[in-house]
Protein backbone atom coordinates (compact mmCIF):
# COMPACT_ATOMS: atom_id res chain seq x y z
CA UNK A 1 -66.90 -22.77 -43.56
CA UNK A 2 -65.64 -21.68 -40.22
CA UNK A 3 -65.92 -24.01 -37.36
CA UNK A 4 -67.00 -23.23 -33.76
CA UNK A 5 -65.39 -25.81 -30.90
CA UNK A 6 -64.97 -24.83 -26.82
CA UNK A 7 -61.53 -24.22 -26.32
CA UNK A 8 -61.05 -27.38 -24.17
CA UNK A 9 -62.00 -29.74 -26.83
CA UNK A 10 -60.21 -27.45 -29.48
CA UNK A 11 -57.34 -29.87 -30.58
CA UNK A 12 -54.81 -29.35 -33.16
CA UNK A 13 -52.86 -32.25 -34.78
CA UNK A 14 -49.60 -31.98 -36.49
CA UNK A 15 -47.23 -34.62 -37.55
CA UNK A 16 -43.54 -33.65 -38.57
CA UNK A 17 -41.45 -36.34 -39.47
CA UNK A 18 -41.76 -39.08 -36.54
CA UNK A 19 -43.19 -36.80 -33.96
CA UNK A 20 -46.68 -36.45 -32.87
CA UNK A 21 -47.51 -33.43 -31.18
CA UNK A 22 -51.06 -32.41 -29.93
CA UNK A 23 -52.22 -29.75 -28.34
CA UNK A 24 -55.84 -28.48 -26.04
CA UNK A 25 -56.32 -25.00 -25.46
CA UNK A 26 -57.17 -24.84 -21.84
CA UNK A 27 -57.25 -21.79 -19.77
CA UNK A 28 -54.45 -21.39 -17.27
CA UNK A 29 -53.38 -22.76 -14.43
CA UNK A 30 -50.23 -23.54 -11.98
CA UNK A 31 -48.25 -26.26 -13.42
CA UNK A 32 -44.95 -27.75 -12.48
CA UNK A 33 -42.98 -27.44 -15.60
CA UNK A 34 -39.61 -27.18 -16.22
CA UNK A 35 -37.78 -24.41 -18.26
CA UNK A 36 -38.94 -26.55 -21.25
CA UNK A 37 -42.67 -26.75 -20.55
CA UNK A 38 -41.92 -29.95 -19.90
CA UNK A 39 -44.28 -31.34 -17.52
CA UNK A 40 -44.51 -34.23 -14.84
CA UNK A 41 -40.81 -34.67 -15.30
CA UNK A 42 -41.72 -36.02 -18.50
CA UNK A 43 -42.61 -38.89 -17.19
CA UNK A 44 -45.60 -40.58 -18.68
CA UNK A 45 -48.80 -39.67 -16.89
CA UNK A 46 -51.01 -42.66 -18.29
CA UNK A 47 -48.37 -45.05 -17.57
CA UNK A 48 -49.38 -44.37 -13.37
CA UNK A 49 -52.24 -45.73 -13.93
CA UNK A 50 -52.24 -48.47 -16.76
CA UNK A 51 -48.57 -49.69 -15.99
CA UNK A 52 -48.66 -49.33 -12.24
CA UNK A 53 -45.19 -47.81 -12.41
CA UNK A 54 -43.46 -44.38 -13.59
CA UNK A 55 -42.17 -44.95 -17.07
CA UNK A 56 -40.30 -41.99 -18.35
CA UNK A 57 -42.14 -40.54 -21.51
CA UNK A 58 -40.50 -40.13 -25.37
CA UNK A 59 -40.67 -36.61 -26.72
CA UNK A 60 -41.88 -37.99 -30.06
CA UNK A 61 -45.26 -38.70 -28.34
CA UNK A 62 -46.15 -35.63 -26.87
CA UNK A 63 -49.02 -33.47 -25.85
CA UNK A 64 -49.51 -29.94 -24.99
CA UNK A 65 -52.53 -29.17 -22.36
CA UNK A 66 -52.70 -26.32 -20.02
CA UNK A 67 -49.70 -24.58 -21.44
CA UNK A 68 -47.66 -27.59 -20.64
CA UNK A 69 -46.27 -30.43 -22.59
CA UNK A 70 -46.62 -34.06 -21.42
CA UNK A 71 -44.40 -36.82 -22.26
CA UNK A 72 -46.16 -40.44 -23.12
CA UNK A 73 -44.46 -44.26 -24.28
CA UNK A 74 -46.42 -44.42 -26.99
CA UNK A 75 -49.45 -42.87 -29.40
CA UNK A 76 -51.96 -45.15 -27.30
CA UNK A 77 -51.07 -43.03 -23.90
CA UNK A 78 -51.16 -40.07 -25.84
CA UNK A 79 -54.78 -40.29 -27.19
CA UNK A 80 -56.14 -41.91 -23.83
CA UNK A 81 -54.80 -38.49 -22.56
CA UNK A 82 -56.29 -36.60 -25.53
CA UNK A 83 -59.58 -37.49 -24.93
CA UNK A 84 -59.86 -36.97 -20.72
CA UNK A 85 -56.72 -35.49 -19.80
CA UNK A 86 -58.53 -34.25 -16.52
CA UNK A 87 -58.29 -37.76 -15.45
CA UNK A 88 -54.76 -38.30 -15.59
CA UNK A 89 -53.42 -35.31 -14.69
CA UNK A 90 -51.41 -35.12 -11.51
CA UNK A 91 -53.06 -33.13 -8.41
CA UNK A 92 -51.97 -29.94 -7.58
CA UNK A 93 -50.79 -28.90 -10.90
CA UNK A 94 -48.03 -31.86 -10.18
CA UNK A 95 -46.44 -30.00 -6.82
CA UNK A 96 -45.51 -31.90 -4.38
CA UNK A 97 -48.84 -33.65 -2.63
CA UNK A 98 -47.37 -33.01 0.71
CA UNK A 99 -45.83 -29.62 0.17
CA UNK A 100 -49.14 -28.63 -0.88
CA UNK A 101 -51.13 -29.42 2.56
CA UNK A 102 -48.04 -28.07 4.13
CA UNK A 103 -49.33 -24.72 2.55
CA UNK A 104 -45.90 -24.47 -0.18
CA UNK A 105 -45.16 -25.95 -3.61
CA UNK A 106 -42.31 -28.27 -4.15
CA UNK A 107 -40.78 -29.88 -7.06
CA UNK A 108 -41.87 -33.85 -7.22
CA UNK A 109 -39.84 -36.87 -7.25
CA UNK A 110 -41.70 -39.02 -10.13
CA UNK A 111 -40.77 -42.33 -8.39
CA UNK A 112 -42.78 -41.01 -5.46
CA UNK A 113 -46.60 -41.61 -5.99
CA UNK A 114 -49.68 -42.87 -5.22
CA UNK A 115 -53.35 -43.04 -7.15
CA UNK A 116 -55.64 -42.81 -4.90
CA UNK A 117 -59.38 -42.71 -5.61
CA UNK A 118 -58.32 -42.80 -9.51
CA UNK A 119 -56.32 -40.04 -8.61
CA UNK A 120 -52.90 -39.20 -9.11
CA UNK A 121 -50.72 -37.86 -6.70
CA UNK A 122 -46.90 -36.86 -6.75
CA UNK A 123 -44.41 -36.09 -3.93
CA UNK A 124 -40.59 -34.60 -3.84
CA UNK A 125 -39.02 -37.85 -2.32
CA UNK A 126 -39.31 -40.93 -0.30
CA UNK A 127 -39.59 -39.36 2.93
CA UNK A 128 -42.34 -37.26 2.31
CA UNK A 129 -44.38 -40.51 0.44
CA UNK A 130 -43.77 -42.15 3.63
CA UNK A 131 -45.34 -39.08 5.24
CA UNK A 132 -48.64 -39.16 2.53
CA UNK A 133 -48.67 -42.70 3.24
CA UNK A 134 -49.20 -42.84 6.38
CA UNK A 135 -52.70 -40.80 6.32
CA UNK A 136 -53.17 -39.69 2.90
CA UNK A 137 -56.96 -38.79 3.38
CA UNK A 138 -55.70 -36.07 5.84
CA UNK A 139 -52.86 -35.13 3.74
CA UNK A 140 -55.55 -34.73 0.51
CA UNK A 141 -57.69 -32.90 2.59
CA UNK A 142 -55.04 -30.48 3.74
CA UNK A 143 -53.63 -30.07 0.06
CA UNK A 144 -57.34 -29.54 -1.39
CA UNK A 145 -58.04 -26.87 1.00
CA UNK A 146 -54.22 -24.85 -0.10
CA UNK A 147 -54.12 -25.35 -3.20
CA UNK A 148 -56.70 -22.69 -4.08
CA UNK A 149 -54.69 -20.28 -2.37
CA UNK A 150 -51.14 -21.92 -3.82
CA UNK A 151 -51.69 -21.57 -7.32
């Protein structure tokens, strides 16, 4: 019997040892990753929004989507990702909010954040979350309209 799914929901379970790894086909994108694929700074994505603070994700509780792999504290985080990662995902393939409606990428700073509208977003630094902070409607706007040409 052969069976037919959409890429995005395609997911693919394997557990080896203590590790959980899961993985979405998605097509590509422009996603801050290190040399390791290693996404967000593998810092836990979920935790933003649930925790209200950047935890730093485990390895064993992991997650590949859009060719990237995402760090989580626990198997709870990783299936609320699982099943809408779109939600939790970082704007602007996790560049730098304000680098992006300055019309360039830059690295992020996972301490410096902000969800806004149930959205995340991530900046390089303290300075330049002051600087989203201060009008991030503008600075969203900004980002939205460069990021089509950015990535």
């Amino acid at each position: 019997m052969r069976l037919f799914v959409p890429t995005v929901l395609l997911f693919l379970a394997s557990v080896a040892g203590s590790q959980l790894l899961l993985a979405a086909a998605q097509p590509g994108g422009s996603v801050n990753k290190g040399e390791d694929s290693v996404a967000a700074k593998g810092y836990d994505v979920v935790a933003f929004f649930d925790q209200k603070k950047p935890m730093k994700g485990d390895p064993k509780y992991s997650y590949e989507y859009n060719r990237a792999k995402y760090n989580f504290i626990s198997t709870g985080h990783v299936a609320l990702f699982a099943k809408n990662p779109e939600a939790y995902l970082p704007q602007y393939g996790g560049y730098c909010a304000v680098g992006t409606s300055m019309g360039h990428k830059a690295d992020i700073d996972p301490e410096s954040w902000a969800v806004i509208d149930g959205k995340l977003y991530q900046n390089s630094s303290q300075g330049a979350q002051k600087l989203f902070d201060k009008d991030p409607q503008s600075a969203i706007k900004r980002a939205d309209q460069n990021w089509a040409k950015l990535k």
